[in-house]
PDB file of N, CA and C in Angstrom:
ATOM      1  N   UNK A   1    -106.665  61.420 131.421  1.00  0.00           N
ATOM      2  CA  UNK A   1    -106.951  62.435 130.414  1.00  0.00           C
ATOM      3  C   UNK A   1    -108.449  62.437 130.063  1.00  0.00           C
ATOM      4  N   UNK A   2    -109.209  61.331 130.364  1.00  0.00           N
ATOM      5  CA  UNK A   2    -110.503  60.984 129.524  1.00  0.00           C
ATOM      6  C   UNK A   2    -111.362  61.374 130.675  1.00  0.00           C
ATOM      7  N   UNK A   3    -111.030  61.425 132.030  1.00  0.00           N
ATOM      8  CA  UNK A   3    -111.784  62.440 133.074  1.00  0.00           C
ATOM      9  C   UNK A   3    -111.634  63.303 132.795  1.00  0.00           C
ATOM     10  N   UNK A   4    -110.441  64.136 132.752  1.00  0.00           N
ATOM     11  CA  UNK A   4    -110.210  65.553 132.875  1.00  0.00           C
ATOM     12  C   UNK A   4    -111.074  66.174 131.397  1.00  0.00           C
ATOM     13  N   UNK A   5    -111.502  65.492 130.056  1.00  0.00           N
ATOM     14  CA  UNK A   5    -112.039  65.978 129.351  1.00  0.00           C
ATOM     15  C   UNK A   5    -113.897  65.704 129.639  1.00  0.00           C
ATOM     16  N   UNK A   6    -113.783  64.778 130.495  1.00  0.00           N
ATOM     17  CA  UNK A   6    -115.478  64.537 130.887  1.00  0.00           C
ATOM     18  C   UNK A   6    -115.618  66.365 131.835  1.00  0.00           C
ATOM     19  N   UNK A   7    -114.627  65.928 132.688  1.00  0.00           N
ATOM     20  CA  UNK A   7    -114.595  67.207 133.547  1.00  0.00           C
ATOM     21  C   UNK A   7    -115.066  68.434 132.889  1.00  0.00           C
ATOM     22  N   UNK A   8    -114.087  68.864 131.684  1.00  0.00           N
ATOM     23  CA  UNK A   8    -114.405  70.109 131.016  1.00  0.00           C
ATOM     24  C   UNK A   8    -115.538  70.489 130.047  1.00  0.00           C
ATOM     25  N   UNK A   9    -115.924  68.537 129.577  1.00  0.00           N
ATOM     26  CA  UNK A   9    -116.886  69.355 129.012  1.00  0.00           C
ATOM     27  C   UNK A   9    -118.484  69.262 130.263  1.00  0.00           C
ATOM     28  N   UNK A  10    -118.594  68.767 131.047  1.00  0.00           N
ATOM     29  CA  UNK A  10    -119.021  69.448 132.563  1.00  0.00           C
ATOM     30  C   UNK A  10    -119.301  70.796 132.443  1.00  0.00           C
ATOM     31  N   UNK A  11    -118.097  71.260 132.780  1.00  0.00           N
ATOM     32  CA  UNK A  11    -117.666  72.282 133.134  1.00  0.00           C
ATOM     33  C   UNK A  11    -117.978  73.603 131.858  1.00  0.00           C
ATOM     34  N   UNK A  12    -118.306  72.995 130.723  1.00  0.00           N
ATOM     35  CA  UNK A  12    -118.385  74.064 129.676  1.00  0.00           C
ATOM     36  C   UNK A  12    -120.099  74.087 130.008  1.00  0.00           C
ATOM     37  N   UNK A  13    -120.929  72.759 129.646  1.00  0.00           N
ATOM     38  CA  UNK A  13    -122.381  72.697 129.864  1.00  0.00           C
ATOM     39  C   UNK A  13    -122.615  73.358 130.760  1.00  0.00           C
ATOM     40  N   UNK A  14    -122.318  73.601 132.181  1.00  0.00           N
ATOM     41  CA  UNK A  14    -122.575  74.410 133.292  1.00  0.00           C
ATOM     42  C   UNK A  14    -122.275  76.079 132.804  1.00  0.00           C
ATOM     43  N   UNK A  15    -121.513  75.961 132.037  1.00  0.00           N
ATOM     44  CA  UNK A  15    -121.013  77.021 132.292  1.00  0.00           C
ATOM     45  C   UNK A  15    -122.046  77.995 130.944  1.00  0.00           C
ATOM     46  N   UNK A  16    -122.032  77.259 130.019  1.00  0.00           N
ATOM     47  CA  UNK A  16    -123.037  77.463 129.552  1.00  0.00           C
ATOM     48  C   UNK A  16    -124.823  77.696 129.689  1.00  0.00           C
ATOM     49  N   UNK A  17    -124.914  76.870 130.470  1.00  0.00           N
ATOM     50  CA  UNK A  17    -126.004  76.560 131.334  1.00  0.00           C
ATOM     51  C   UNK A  17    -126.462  77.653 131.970  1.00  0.00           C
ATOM     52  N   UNK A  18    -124.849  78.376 132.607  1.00  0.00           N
ATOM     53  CA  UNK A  18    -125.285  79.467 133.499  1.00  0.00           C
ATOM     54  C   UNK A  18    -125.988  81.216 132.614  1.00  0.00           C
ATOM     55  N   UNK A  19    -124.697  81.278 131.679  1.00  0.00           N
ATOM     56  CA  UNK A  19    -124.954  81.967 131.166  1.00  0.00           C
ATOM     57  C   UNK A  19    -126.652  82.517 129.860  1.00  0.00           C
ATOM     58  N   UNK A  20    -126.774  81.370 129.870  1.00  0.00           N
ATOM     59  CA  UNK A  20    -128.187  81.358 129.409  1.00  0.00           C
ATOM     60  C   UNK A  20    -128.891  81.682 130.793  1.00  0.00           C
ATOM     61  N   UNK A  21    -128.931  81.726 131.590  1.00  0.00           N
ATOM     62  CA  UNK A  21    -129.678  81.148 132.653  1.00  0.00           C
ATOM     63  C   UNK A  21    -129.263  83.470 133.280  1.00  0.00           C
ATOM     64  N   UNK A  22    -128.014  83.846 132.825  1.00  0.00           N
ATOM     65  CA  UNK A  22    -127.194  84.917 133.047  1.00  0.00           C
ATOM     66  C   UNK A  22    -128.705  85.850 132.364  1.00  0.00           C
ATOM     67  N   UNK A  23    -128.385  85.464 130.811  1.00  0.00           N
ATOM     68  CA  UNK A  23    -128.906  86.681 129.450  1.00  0.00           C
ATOM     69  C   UNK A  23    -130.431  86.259 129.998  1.00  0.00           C
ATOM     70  N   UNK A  24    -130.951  85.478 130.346  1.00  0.00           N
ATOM     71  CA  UNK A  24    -132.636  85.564 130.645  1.00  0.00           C
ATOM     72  C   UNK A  24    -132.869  86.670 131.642  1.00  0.00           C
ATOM     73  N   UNK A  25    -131.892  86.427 132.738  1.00  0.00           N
ATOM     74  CA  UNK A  25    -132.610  87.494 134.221  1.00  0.00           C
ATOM     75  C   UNK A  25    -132.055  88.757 133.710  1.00  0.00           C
ATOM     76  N   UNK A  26    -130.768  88.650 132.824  1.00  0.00           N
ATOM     77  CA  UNK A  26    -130.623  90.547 132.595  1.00  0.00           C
ATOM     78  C   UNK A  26    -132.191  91.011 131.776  1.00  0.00           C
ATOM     79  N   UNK A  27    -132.391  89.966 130.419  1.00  0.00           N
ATOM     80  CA  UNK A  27    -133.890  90.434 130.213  1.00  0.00           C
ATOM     81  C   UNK A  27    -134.631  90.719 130.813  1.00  0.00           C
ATOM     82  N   UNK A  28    -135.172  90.088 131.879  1.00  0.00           N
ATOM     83  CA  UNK A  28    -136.024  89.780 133.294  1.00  0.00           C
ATOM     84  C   UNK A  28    -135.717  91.408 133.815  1.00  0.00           C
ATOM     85  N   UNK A  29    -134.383  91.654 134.329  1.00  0.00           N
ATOM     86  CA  UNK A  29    -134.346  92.460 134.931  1.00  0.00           C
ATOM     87  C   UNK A  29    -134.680  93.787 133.822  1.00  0.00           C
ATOM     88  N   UNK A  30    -134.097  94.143 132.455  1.00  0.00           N
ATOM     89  CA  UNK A  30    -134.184  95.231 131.841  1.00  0.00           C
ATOM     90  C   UNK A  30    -135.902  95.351 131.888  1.00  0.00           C
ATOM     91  N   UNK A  31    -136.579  94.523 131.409  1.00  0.00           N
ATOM     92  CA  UNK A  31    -138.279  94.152 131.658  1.00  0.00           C
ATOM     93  C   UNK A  31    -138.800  94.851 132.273  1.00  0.00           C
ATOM     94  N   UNK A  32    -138.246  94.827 133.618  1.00  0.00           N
ATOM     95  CA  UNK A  32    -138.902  94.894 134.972  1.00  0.00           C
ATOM     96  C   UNK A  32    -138.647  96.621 134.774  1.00  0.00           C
ATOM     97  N   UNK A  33    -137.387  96.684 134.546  1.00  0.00           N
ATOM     98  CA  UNK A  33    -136.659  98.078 135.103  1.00  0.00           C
ATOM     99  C   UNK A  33    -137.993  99.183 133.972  1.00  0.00           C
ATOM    100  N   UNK A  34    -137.965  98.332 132.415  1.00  0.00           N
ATOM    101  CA  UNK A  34    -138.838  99.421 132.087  1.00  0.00           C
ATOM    102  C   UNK A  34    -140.472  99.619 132.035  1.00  0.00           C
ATOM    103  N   UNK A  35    -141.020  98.054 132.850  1.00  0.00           N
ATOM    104  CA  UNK A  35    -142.198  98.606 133.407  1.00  0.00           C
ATOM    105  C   UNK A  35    -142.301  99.521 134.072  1.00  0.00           C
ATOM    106  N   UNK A  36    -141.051  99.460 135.330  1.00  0.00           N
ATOM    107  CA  UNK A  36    -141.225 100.310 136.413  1.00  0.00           C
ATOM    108  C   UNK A  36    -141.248 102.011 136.006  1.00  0.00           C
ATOM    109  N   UNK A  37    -140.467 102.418 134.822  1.00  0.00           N
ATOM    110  CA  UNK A  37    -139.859 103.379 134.470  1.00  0.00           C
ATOM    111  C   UNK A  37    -141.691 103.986 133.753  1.00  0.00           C
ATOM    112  N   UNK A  38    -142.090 102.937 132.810  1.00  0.00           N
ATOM    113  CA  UNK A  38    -143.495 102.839 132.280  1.00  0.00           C
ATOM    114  C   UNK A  38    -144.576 103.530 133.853  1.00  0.00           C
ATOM    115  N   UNK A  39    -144.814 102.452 134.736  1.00  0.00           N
ATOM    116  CA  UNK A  39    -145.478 102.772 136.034  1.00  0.00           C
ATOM    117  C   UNK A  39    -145.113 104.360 136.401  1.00  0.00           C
ATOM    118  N   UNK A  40    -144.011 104.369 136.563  1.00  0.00           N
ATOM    119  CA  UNK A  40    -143.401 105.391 137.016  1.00  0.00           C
ATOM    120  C   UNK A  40    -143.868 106.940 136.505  1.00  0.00           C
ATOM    121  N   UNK A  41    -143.822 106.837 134.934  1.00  0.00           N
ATOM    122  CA  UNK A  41    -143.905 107.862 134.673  1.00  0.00           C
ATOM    123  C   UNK A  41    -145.699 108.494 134.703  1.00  0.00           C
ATOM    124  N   UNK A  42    -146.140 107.132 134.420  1.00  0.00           N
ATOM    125  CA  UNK A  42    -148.154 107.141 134.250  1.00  0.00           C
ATOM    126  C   UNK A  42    -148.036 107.912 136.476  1.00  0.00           C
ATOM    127  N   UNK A  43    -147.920 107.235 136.709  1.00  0.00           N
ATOM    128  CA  UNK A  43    -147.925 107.910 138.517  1.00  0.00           C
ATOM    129  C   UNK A  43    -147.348 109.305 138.476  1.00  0.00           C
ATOM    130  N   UNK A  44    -146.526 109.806 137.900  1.00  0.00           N
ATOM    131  CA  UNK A  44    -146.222 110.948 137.747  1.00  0.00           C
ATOM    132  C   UNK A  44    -146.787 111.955 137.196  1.00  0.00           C
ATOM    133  N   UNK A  45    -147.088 111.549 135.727  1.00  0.00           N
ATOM    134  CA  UNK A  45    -148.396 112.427 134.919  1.00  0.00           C
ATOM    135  C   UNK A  45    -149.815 112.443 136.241  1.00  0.00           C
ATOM    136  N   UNK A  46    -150.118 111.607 136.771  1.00  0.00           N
ATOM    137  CA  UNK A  46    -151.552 111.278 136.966  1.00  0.00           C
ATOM    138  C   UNK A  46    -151.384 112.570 138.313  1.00  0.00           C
ATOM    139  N   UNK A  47    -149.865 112.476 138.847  1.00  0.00           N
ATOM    140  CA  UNK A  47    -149.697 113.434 140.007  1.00  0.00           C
ATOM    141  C   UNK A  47    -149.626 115.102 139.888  1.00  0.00           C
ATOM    142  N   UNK A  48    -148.986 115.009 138.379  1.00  0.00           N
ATOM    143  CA  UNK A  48    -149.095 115.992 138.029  1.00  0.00           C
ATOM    144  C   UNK A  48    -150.310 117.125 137.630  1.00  0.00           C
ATOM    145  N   UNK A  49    -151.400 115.553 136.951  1.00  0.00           N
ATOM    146  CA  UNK A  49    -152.269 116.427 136.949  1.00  0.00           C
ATOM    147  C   UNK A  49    -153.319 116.691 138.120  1.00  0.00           C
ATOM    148  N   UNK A  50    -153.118 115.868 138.977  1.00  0.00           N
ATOM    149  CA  UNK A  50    -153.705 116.142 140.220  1.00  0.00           C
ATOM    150  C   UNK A  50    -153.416 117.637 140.919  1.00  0.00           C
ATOM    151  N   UNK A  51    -152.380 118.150 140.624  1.00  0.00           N
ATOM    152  CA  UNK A  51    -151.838 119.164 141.128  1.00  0.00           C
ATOM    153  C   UNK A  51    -152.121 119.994 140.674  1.00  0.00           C
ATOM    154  N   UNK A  52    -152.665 120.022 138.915  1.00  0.00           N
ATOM    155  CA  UNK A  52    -153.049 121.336 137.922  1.00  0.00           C
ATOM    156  C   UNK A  52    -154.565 121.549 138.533  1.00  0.00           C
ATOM    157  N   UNK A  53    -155.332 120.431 139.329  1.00  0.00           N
ATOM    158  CA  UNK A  53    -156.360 120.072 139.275  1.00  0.00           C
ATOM    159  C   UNK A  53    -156.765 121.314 140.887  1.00  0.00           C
ATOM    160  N   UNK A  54    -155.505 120.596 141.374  1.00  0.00           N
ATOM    161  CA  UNK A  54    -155.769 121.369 142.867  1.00  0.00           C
ATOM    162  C   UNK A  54    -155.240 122.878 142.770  1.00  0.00           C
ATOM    163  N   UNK A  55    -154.544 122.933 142.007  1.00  0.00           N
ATOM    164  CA  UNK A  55    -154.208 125.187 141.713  1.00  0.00           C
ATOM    165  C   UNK A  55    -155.433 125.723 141.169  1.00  0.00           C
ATOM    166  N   UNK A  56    -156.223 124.763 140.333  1.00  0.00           N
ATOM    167  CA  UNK A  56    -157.433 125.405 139.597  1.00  0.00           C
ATOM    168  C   UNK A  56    -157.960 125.534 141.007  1.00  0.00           C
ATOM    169  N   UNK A  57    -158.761 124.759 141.663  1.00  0.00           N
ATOM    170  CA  UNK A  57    -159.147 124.734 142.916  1.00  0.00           C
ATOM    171  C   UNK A  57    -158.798 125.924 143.918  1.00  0.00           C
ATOM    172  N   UNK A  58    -157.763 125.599 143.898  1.00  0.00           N
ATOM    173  CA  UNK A  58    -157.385 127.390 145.083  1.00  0.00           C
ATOM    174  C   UNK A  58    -157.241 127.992 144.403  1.00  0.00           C
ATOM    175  N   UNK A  59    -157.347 128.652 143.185  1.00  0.00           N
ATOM    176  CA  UNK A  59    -157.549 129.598 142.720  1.00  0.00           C
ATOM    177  C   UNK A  59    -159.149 130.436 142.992  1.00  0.00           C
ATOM    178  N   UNK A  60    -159.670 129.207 142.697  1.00  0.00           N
ATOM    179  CA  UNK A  60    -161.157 129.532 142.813  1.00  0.00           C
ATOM    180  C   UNK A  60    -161.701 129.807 144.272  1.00  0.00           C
ATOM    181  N   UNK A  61    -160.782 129.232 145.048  1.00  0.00           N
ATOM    182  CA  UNK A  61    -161.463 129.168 146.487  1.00  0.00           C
ATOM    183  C   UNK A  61    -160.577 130.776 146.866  1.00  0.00           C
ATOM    184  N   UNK A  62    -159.681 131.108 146.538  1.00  0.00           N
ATOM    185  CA  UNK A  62    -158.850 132.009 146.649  1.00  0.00           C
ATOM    186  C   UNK A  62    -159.663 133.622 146.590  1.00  0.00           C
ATOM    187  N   UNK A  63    -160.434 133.253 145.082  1.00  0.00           N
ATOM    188  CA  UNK A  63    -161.736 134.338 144.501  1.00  0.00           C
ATOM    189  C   UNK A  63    -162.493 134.411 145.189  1.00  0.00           C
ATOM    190  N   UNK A  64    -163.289 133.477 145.563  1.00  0.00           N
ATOM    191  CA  UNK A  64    -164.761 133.392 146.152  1.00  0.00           C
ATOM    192  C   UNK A  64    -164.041 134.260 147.365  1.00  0.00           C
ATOM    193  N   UNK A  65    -162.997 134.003 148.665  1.00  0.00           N
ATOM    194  CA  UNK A  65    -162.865 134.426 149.651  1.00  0.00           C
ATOM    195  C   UNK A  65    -162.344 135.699 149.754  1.00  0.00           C
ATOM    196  N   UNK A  66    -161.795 135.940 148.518  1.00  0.00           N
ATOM    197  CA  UNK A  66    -161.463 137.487 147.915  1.00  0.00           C
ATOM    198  C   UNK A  66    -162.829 138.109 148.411  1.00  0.00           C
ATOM    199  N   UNK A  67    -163.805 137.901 147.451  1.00  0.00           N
ATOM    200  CA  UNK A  67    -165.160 138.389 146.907  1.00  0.00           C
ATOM    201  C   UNK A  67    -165.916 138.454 148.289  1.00  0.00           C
ATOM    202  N   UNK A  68    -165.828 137.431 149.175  1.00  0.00           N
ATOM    203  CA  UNK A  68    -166.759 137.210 150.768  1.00  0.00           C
ATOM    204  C   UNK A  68    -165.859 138.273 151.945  1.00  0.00           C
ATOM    205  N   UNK A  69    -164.687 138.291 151.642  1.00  0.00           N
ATOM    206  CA  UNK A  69    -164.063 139.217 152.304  1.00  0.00           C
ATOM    207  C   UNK A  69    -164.350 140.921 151.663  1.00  0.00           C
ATOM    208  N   UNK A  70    -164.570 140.961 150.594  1.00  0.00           N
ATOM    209  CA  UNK A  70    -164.902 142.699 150.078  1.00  0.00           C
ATOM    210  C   UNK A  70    -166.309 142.956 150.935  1.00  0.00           C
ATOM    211  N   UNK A  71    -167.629 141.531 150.768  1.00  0.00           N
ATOM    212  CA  UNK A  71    -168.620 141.759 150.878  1.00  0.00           C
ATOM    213  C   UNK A  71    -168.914 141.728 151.964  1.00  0.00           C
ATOM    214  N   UNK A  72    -167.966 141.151 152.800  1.00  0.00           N
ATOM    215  CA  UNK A  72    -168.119 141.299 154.739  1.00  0.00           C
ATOM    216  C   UNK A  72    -167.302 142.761 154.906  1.00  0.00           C
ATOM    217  N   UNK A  73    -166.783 143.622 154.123  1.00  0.00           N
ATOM    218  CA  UNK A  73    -166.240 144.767 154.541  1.00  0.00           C
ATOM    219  C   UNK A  73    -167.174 145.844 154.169  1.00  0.00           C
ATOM    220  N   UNK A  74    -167.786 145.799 153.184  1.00  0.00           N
ATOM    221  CA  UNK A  74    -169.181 146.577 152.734  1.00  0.00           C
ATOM    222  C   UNK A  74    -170.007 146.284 153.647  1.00  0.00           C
ATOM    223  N   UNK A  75    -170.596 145.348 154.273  1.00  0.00           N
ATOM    224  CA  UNK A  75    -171.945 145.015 155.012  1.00  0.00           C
ATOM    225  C   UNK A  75    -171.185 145.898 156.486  1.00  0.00           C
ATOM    226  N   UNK A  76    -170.114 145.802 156.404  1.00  0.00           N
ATOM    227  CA  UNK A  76    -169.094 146.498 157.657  1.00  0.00           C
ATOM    228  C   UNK A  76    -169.150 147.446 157.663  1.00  0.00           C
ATOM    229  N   UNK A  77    -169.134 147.928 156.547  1.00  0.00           N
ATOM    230  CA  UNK A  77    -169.070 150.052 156.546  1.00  0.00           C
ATOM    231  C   UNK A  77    -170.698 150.295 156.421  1.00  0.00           C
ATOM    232  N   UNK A  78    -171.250 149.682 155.606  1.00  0.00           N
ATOM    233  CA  UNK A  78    -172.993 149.444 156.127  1.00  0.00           C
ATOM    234  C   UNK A  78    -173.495 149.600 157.480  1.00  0.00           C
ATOM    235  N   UNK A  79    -173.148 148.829 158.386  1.00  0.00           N
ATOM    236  CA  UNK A  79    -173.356 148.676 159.606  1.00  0.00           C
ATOM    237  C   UNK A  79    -172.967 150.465 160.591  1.00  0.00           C
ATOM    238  N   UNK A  80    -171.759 150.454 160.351  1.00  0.00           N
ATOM    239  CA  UNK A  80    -171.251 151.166 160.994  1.00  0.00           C
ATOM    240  C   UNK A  80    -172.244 153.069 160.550  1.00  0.00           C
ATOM    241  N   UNK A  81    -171.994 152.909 159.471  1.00  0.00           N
ATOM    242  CA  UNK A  81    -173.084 154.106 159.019  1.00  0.00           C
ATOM    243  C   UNK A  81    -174.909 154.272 159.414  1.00  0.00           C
ATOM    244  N   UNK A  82    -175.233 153.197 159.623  1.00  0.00           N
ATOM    245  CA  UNK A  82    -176.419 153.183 160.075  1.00  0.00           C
ATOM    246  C   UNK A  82    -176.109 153.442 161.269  1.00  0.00           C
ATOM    247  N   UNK A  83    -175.347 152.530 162.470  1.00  0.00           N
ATOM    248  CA  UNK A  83    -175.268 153.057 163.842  1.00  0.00           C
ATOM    249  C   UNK A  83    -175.122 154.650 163.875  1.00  0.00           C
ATOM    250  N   UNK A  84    -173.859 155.132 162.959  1.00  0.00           N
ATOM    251  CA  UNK A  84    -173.832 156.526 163.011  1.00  0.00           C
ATOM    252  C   UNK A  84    -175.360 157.449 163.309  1.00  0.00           C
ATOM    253  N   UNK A  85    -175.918 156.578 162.015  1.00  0.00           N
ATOM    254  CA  UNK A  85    -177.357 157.591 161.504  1.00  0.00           C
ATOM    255  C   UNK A  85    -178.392 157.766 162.712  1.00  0.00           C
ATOM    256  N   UNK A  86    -178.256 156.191 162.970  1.00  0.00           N
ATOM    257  CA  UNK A  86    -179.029 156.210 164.535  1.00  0.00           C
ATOM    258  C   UNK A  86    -178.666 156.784 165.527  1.00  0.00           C
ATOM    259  N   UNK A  87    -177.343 157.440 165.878  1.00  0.00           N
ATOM    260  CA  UNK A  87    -177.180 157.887 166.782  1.00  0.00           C
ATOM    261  C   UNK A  87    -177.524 159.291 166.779  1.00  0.00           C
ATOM    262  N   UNK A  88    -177.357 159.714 165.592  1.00  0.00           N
ATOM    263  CA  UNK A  88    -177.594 160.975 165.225  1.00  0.00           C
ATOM    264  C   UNK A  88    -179.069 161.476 165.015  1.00  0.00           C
ATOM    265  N   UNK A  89    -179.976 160.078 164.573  1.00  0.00           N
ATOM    266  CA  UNK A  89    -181.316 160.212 164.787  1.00  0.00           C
ATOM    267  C   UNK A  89    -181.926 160.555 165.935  1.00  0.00           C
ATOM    268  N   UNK A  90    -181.206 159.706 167.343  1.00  0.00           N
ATOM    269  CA  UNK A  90    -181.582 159.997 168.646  1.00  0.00           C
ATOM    270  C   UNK A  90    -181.311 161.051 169.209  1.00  0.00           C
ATOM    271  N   UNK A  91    -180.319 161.499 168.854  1.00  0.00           N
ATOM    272  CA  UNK A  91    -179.854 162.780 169.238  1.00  0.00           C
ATOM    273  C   UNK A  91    -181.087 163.926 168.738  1.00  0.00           C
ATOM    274  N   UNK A  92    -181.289 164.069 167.842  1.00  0.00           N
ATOM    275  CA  UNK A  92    -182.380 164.674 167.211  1.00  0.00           C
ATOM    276  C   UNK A  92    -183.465 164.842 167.893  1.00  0.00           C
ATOM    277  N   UNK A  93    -184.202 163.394 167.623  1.00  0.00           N
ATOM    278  CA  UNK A  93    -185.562 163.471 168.620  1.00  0.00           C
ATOM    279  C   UNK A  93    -184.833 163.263 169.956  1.00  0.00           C
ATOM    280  N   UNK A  94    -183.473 163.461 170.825  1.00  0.00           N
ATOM    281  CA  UNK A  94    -183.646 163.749 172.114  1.00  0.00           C
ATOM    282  C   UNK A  94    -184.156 165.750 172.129  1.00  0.00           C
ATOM    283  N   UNK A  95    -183.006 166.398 171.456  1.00  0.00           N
ATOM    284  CA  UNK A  95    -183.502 167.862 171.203  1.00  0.00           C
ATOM    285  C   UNK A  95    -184.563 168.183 170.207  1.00  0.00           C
ATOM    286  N   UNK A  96    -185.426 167.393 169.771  1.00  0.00           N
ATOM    287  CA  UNK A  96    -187.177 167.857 169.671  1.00  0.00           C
ATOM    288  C   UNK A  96    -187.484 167.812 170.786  1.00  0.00           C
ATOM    289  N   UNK A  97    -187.721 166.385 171.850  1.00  0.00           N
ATOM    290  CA  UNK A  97    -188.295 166.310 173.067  1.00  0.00           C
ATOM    291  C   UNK A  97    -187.960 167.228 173.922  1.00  0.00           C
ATOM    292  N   UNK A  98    -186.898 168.146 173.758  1.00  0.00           N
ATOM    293  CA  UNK A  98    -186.702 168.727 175.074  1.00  0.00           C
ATOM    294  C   UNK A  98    -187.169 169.655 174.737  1.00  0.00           C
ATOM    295  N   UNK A  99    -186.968 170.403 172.993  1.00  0.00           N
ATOM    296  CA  UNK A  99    -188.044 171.615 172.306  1.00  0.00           C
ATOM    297  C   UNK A  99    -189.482 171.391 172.769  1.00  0.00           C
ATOM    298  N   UNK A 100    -190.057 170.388 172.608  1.00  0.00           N
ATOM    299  CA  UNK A 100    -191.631 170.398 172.603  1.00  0.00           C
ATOM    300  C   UNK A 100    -191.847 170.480 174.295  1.00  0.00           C
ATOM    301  N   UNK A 101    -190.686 169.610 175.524  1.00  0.00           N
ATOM    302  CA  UNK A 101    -191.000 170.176 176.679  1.00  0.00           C
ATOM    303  C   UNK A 101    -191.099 171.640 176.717  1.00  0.00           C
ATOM    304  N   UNK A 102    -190.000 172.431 176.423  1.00  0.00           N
ATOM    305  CA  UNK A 102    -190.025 174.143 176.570  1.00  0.00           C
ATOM    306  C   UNK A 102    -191.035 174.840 176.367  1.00  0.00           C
ATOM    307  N   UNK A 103    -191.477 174.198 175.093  1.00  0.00           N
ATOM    308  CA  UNK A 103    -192.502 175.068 174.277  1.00  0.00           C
ATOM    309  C   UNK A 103    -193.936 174.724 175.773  1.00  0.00           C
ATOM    310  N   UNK A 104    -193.863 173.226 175.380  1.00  0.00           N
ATOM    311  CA  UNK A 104    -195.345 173.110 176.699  1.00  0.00           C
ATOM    312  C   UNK A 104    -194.989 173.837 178.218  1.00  0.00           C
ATOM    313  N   UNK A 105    -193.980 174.210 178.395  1.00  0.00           N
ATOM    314  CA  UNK A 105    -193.643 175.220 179.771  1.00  0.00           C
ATOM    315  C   UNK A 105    -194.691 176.659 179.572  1.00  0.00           C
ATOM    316  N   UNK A 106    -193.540 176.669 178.516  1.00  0.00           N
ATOM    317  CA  UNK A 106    -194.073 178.251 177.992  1.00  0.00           C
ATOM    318  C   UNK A 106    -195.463 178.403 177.814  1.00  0.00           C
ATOM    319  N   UNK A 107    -195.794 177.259 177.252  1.00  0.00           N
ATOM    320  CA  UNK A 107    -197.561 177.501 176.999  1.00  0.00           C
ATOM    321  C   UNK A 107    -198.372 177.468 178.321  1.00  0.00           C
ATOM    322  N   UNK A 108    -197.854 176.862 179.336  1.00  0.00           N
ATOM    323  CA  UNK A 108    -198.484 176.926 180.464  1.00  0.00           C
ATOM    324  C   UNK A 108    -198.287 178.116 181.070  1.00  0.00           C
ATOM    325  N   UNK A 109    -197.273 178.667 181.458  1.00  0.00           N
ATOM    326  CA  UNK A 109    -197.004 179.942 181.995  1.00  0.00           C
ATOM    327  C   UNK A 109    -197.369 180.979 181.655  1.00  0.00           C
ATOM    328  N   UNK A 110    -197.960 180.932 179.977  1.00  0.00           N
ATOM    329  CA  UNK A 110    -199.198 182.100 179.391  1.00  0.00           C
ATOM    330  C   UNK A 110    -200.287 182.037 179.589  1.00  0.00           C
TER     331      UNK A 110
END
């Protein structure tokens, strides 16, 4: 009988033993769980605002290429109107030159 009560109270110290040993790592673990939750959420904000950071960004890059695309279509209709003008310039002084040949015919033949 005087084992079997060495035995149990053994058996209670251990058992006790454990359970202390139980309520520390659930602390340990709740700890952990709400650093991580803590970490977690700071990485999230910081991502988030990384992201407000990068829409401002293409927004702006979005404008500028708006604005470089109007101003490469103007320098475009620019272009194209001058060739017009020039062509129409040459055309011109081609029929002066051929006027001022006629005229110097004519003046010779009088």
């Amino acid at each position: 009988l005087r084992a079997e009560q060495d035995h149990v109270a053994t058996q209670s110290k251990a058992k006790r033993a454990l359970e202390t040993q139980m309520a520390e790592l659930e602390n340990k673990l709740a700890e952990a769980n709400e650093n991580a939750m803590r970490g977690g959420r700071a990485a999230m904000a910081k991502l988030e605002a990384r992201i407000r950071e990068l829409e401002v960004e293409l927004g702006t890059v979005q404008s500028r290429t708006s604005d470089n695309t109007k101003g490469f279509q103007k320098s475009e209709r620019r272009v194209k109107e001058l060739m017009f003008q020039l062509d129409e310039d040459k055309k011109n002084q081609d029929r002066m030159s051929e006027l001022a040949t006629k005229l110097q015919q004519k003046i010779k033949t009088y």
